[in-house]
C-alpha atoms as a PDB file:
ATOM      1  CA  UNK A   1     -14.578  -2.533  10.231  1.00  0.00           C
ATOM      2  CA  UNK A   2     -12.633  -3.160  13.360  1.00  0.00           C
ATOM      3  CA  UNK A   3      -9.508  -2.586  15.039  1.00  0.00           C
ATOM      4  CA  UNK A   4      -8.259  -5.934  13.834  1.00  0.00           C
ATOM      5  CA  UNK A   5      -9.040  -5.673  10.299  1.00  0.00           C
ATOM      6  CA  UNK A   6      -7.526  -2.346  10.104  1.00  0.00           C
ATOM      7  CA  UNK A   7      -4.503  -3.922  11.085  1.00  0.00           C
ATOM      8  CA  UNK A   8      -4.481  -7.111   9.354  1.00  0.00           C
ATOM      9  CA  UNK A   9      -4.854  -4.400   6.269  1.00  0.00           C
ATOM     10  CA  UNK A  10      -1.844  -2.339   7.093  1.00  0.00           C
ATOM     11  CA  UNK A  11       0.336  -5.878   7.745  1.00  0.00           C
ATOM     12  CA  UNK A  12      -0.780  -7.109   4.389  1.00  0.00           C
ATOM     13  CA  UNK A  13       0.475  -3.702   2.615  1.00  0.00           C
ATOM     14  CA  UNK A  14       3.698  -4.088   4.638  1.00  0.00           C
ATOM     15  CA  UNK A  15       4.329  -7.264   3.660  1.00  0.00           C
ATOM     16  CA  UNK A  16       3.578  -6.348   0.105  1.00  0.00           C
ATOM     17  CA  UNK A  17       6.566  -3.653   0.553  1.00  0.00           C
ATOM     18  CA  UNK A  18       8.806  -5.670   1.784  1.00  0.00           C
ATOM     19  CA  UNK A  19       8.086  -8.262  -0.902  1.00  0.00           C
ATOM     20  CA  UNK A  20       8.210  -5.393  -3.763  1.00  0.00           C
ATOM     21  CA  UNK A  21      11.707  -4.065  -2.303  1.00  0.00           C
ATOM     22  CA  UNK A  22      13.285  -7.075  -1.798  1.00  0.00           C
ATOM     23  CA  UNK A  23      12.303  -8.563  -5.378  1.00  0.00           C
ATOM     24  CA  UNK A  24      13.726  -5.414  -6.969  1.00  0.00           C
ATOM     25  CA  UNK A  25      17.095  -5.347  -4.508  1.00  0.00           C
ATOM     26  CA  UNK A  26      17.718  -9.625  -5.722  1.00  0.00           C
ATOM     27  CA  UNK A  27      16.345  -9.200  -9.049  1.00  0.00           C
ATOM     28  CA  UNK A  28      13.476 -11.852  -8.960  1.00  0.00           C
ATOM     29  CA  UNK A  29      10.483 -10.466 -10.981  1.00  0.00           C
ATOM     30  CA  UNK A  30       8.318 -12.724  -9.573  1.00  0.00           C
ATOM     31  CA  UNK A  31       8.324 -11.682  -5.991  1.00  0.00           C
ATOM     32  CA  UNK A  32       8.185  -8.165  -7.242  1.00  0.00           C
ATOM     33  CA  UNK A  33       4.830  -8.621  -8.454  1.00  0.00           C
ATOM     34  CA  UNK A  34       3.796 -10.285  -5.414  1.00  0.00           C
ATOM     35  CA  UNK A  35       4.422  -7.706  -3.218  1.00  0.00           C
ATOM     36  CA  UNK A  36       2.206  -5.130  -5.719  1.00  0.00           C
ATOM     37  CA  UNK A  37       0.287  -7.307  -5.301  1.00  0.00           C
ATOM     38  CA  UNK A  38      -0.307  -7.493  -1.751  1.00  0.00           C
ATOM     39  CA  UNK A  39      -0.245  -3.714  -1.572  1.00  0.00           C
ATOM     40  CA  UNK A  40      -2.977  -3.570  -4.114  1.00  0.00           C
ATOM     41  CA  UNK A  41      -4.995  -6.112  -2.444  1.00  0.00           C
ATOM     42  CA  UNK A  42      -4.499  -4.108   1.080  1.00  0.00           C
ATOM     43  CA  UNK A  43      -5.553  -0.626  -1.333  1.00  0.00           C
ATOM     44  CA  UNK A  44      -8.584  -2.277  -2.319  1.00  0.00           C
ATOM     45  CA  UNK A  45      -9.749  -3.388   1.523  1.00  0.00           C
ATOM     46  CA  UNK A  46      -9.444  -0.114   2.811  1.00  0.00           C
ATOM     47  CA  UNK A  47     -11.082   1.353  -0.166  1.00  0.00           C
ATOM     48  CA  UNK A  48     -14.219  -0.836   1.595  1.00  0.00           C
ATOM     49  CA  UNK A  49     -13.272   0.405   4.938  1.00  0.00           C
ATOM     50  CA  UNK A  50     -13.670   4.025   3.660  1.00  0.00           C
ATOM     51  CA  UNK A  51     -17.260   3.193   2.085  1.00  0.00           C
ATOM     52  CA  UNK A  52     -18.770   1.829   5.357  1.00  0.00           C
ATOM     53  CA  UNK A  53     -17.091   4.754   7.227  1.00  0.00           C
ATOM     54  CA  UNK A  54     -18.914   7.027   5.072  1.00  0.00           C
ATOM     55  CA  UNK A  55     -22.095   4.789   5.112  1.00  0.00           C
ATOM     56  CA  UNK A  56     -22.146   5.036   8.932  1.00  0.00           C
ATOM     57  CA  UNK A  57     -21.317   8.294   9.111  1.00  0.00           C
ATOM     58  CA  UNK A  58     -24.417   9.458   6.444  1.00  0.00           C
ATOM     59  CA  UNK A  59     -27.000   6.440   8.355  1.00  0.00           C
ATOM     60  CA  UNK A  60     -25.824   8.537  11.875  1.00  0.00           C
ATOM     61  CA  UNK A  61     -26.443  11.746  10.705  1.00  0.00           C
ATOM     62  CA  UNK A  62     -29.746  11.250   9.669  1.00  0.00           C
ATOM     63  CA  UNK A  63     -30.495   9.352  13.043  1.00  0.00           C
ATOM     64  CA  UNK A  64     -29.876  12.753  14.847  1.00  0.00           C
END
């Protein structure tokens, strides 16, 4: 996964944050859940960045 999709990852769980904390400061439920939302979404993506790091670090060391 590259540079750019690491980021796009960590903007997404920001922005899920930001959603979460202002839902809870105005009271509105709705972007609340959003925002866990976003965060779990960003969770899951670098869940998959984590397998194909470990994928390509088990295919390298059995190139070697």
């Amino acid at each position: 996964m590259g540079i750019d999709d690491k980021a796009e990852n960590e903007g997404t769980d920001l922005k899920g944050k930001v959603k979460e904390s202002a839902g809870k400061a105005t009271g509105n439920e709705s972007l609340e859940s959003e925002g866990k939302a976003d965060q779990g979404e960003a969770k899951v993506k670098k869940a998959g960045e984590h397998l194909k790091d470990a994928a390509k670090n088990v295919k390298d060391t059995f190139k070697s």
